[in-house]
C-alpha atoms as a PDB file:
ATOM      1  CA  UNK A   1     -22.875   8.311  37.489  1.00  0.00           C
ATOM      2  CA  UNK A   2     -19.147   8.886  37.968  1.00  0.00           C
ATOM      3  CA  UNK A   3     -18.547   4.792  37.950  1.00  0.00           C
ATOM      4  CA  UNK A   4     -20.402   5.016  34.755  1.00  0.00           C
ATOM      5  CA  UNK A   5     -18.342   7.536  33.022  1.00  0.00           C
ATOM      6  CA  UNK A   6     -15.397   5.814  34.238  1.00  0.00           C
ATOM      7  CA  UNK A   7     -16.192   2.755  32.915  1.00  0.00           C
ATOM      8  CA  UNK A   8     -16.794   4.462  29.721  1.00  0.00           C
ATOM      9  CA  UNK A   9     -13.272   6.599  29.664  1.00  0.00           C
ATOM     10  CA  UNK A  10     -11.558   3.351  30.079  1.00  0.00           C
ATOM     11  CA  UNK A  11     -13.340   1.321  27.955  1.00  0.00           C
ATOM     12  CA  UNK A  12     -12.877   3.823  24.700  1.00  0.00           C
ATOM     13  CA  UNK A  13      -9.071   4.496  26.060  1.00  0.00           C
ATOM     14  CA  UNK A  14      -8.367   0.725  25.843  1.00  0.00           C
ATOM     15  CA  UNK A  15      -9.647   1.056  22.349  1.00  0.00           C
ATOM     16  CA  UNK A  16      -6.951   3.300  21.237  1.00  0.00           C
ATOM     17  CA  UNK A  17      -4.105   0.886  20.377  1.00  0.00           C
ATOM     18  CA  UNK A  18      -6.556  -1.486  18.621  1.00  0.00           C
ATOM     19  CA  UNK A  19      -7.311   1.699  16.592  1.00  0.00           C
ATOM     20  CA  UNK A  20      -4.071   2.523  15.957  1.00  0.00           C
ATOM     21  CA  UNK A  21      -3.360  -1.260  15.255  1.00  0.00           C
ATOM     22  CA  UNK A  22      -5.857  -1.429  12.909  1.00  0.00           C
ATOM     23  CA  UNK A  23      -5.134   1.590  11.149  1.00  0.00           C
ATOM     24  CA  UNK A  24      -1.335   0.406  10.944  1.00  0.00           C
ATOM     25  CA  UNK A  25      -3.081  -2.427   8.908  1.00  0.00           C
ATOM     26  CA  UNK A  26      -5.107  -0.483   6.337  1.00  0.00           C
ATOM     27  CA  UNK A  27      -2.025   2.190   5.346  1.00  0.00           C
ATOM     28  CA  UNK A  28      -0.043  -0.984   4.728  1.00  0.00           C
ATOM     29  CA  UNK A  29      -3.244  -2.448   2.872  1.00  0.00           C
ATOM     30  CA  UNK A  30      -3.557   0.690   1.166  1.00  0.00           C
ATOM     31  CA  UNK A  31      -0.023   0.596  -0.120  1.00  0.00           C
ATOM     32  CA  UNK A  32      -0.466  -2.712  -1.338  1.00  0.00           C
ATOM     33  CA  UNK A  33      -3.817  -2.168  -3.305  1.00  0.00           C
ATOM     34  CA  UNK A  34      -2.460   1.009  -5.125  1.00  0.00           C
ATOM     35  CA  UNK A  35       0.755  -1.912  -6.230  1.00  0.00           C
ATOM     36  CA  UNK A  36      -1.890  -3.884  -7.090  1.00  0.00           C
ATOM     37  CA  UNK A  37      -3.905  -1.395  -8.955  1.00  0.00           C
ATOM     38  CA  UNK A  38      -0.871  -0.502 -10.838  1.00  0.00           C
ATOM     39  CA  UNK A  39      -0.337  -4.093 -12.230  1.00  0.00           C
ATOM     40  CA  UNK A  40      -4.622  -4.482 -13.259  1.00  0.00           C
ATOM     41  CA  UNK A  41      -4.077  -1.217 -15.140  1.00  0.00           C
ATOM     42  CA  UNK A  42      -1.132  -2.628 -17.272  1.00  0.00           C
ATOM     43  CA  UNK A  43      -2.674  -6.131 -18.061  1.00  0.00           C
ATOM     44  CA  UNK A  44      -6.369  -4.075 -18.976  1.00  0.00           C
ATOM     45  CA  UNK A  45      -4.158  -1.728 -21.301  1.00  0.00           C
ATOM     46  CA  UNK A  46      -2.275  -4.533 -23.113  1.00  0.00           C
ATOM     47  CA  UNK A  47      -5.935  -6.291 -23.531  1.00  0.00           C
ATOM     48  CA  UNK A  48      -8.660  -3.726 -23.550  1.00  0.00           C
ATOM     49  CA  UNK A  49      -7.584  -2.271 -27.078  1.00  0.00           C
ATOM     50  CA  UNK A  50      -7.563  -5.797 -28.644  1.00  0.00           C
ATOM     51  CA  UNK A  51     -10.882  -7.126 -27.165  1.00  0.00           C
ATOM     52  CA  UNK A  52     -12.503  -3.694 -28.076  1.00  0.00           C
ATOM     53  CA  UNK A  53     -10.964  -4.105 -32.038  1.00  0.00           C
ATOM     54  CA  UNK A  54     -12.108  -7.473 -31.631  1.00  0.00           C
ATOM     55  CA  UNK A  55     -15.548  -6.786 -30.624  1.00  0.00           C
ATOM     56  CA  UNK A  56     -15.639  -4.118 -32.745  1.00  0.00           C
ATOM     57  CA  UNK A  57     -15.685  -5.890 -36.018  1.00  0.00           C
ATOM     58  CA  UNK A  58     -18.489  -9.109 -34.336  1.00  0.00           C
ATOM     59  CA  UNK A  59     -21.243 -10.395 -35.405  1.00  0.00           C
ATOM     60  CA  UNK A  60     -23.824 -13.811 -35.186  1.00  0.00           C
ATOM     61  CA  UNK A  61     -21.185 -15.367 -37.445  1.00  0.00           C
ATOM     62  CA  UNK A  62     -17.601 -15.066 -36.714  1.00  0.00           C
ATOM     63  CA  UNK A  63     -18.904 -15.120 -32.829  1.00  0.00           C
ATOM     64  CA  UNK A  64     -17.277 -18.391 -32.635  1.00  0.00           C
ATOM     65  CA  UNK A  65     -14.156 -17.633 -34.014  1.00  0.00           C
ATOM     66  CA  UNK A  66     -13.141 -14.661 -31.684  1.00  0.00           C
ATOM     67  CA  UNK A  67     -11.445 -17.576 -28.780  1.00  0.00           C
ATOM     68  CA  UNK A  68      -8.882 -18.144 -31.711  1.00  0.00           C
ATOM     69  CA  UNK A  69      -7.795 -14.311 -31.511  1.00  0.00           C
ATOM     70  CA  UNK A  70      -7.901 -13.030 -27.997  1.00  0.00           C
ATOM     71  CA  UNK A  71      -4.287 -12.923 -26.208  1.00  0.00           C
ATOM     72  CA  UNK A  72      -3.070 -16.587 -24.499  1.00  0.00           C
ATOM     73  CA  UNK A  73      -0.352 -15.005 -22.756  1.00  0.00           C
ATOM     74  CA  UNK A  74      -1.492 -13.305 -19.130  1.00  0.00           C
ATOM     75  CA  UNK A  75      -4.929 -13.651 -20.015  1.00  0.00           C
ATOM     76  CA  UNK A  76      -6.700 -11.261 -18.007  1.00  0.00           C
ATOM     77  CA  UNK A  77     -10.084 -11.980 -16.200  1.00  0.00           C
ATOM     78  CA  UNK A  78     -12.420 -10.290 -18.898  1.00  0.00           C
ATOM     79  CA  UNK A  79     -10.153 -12.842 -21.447  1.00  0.00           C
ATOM     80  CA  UNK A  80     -10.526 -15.804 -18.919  1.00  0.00           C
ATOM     81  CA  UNK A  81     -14.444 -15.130 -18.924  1.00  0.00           C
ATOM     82  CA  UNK A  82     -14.865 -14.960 -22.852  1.00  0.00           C
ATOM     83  CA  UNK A  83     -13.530 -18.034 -23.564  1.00  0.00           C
ATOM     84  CA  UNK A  84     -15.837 -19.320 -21.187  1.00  0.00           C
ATOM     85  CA  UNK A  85     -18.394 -18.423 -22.520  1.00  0.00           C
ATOM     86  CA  UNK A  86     -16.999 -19.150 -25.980  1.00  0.00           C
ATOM     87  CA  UNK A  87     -17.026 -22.890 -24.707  1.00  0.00           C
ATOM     88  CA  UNK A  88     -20.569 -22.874 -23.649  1.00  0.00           C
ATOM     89  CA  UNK A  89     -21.679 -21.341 -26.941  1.00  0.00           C
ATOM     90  CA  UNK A  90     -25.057 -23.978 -26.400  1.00  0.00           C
ATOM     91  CA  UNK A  91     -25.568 -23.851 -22.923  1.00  0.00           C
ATOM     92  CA  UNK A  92     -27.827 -20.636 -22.501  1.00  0.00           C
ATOM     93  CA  UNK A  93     -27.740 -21.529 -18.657  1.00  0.00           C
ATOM     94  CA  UNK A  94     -24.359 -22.117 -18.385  1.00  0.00           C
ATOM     95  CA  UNK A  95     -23.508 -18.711 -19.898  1.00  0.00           C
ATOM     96  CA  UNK A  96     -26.381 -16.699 -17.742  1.00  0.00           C
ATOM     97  CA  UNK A  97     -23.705 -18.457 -14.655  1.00  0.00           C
ATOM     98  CA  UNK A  98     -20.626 -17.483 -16.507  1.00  0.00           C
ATOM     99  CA  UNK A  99     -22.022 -13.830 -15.875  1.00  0.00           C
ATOM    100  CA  UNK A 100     -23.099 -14.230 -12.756  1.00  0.00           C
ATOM    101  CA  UNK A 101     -19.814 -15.551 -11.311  1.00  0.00           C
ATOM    102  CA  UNK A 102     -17.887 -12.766 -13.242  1.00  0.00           C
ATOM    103  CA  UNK A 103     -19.894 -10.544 -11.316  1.00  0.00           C
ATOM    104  CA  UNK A 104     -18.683 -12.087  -7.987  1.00  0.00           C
ATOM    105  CA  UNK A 105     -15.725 -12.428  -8.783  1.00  0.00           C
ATOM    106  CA  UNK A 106     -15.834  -7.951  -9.443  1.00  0.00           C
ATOM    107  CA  UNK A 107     -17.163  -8.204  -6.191  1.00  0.00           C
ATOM    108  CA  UNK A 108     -14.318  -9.582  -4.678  1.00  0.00           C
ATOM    109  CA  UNK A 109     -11.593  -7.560  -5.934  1.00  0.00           C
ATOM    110  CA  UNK A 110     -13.950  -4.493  -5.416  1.00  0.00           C
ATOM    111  CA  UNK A 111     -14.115  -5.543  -1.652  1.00  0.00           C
ATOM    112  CA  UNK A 112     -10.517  -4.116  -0.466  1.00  0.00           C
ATOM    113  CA  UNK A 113     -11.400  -0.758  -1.984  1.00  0.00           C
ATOM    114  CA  UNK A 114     -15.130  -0.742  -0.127  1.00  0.00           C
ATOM    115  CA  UNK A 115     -13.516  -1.919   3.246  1.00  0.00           C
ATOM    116  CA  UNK A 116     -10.862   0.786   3.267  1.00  0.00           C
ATOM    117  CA  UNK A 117     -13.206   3.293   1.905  1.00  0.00           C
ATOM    118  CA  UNK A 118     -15.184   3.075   4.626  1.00  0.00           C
ATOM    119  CA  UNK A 119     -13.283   1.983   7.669  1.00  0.00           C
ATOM    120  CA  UNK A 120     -10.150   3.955   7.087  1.00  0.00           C
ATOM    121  CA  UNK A 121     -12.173   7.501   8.074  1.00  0.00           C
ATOM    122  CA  UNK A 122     -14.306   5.371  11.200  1.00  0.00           C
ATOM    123  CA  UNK A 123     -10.774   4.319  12.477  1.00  0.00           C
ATOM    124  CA  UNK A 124      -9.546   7.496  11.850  1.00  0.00           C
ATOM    125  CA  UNK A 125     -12.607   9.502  13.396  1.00  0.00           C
ATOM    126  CA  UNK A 126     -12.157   7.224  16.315  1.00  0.00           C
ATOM    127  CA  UNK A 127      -8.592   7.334  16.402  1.00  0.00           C
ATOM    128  CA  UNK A 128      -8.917  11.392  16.882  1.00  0.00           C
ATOM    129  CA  UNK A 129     -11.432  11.448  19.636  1.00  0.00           C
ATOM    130  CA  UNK A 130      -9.888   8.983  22.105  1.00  0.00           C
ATOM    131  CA  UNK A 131      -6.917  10.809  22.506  1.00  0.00           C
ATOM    132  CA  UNK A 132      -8.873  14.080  22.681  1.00  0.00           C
ATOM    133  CA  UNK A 133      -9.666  13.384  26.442  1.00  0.00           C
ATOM    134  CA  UNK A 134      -6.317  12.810  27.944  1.00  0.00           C
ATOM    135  CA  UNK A 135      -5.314  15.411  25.892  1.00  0.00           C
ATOM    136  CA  UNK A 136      -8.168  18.136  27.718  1.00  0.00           C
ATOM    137  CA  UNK A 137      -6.954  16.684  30.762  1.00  0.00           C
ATOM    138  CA  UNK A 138      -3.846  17.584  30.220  1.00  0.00           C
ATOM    139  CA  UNK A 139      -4.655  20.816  29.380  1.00  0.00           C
ATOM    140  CA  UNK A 140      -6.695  21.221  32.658  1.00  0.00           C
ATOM    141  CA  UNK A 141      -3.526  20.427  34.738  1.00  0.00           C
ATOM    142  CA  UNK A 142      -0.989  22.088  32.983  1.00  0.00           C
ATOM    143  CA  UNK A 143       0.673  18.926  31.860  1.00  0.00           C
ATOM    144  CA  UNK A 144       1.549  21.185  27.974  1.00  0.00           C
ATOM    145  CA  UNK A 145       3.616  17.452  27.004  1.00  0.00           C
ATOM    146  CA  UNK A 146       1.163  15.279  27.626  1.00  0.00           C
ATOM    147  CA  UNK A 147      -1.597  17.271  25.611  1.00  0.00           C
ATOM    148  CA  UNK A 148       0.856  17.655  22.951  1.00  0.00           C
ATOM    149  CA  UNK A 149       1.835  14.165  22.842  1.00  0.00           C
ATOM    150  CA  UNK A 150      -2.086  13.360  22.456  1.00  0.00           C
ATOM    151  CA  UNK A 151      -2.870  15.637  19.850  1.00  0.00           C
ATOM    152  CA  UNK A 152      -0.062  14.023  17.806  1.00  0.00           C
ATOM    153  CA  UNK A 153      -1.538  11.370  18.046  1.00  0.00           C
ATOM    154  CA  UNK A 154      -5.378  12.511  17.636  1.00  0.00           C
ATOM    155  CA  UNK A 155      -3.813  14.240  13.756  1.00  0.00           C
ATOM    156  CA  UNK A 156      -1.959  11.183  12.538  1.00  0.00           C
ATOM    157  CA  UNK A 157      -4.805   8.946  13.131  1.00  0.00           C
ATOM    158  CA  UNK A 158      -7.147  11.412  10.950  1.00  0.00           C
ATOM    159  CA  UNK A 159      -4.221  11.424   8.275  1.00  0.00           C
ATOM    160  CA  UNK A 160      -3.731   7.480   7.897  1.00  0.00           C
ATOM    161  CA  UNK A 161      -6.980   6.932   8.151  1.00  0.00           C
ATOM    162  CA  UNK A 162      -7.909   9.463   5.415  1.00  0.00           C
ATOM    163  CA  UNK A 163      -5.178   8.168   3.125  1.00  0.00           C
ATOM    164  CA  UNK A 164      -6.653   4.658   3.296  1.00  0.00           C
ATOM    165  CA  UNK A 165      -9.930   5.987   2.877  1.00  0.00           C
ATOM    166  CA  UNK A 166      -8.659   8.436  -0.226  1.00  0.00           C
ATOM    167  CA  UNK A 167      -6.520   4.679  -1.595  1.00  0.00           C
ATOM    168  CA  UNK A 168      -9.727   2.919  -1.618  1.00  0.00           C
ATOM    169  CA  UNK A 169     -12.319   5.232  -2.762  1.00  0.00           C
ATOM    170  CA  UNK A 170      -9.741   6.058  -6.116  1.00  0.00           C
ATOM    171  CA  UNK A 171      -9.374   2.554  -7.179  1.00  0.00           C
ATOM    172  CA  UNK A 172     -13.119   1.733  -6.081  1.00  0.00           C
ATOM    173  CA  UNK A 173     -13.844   4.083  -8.839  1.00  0.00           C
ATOM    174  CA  UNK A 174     -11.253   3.734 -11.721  1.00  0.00           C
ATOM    175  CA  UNK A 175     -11.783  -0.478 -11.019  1.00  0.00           C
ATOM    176  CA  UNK A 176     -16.270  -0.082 -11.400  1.00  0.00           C
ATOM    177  CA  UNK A 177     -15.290   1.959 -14.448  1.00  0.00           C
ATOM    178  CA  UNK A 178     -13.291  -1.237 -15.836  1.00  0.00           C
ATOM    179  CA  UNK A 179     -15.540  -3.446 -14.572  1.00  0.00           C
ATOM    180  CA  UNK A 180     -18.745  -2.112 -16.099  1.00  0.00           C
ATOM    181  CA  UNK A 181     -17.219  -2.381 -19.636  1.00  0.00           C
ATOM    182  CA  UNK A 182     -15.865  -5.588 -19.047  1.00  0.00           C
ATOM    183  CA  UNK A 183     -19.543  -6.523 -17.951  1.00  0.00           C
ATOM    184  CA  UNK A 184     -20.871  -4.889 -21.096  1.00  0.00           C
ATOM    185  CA  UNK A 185     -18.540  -6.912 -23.539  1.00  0.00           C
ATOM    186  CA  UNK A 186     -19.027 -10.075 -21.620  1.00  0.00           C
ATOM    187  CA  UNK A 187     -23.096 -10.149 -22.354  1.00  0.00           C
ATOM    188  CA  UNK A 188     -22.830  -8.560 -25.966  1.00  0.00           C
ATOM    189  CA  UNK A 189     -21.189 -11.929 -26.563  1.00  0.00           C
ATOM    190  CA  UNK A 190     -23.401 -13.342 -24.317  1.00  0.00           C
ATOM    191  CA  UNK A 191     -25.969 -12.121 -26.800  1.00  0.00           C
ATOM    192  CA  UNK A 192     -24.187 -12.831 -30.147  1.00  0.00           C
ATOM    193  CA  UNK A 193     -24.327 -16.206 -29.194  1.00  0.00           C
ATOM    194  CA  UNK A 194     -27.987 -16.449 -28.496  1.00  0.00           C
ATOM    195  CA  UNK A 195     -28.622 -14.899 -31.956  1.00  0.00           C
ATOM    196  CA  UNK A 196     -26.462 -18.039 -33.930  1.00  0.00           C
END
């Protein structure tokens, strides 16, 4: 039972600097999804005003008109998607895939979020408990440094690991938000163009 044990103890303390590796990783992934999350919020709020104005004021009629007055410069992906489906105006199929792809394609950029949403507290769980048992050993024997050192460790793993987790749950939610009223617009067009 003892070779057992062992085997396990060494098996989930070679595990720690992969953890810690990993988690290394998602902080600087986190860092770079709130940058990125900071230049989507700027392009939607230089578009979303004007495509809601525009949709605002459509109809069966003046459907085919609206590629003329959505933005050409830094077209976003909501922009990119309506003209589209502005070109296939007769292709019912065509626009039923034009949907379908936008919807991978919010898949996608909703991936980092999920990933770190839900690995950076697993990493982080794990990256607490490995260091717990050296640490309780250390205790046992006296060695005060050595359990110190551990628990360091064991409390910035939660904390990164949270962070990430915090990072991708935020923008998971803010980016759906975007995404559902992007989805929205995309098949009341969708619609109006059935309708001509």
């Amino acid at each position: 039972m003892n070779y057992i044990s062992d085997i396990l103890y060494w098996i989930s303390t070679g595990l720690l600097v992969p953890v810690i590796v990993l988690l290394i990783f998602f902080f600087g992934r986190s860092l770079l999804l709130i940058g990125n999350f900071f230049g989507q919020y700027l392009s939607i709020r230089r578009t979303a005003s004007l495509i809601s104005k525009e949709l605002d004021s459509l109809d069966s009629e003046t459907v085919l008109t609206l590629a003329e007055r959505l933005p050409k410069k830094n077209p976003s992906v909501v922009v990119t998607y309506l003209n589209r489906l502005l070109e296939a105006k007769d292709n019912a199929a065509m626009r039923q895939r034009l949907l379908a792809d936008f919807e991978v394609e919010i898949d996608k950029d909703l991936s980092s979020s999920k990933i770190l949403c839900k690995m950076g507290p697993m990493l982080g769980l794990m990256g607490t408990l490995i260091p717990m048992g050296p640490a309780l050993v250390g205790l046992s024997t006296g060695d005060i440094a050595s359990m110190a050192y551990n628990m360091q460790v064991a409390f910035a793993t939660t904390v990164v690991g949270l962070f990430a987790a915090a990072v991708g749950f935020i923008t998971q939610q803010v980016k759906q938000r975007w995404y559902f009223k992007d989805m929205a617009n995309l098949e009341f067009v969708s619609e109006l163009l059935n309708e001509k």
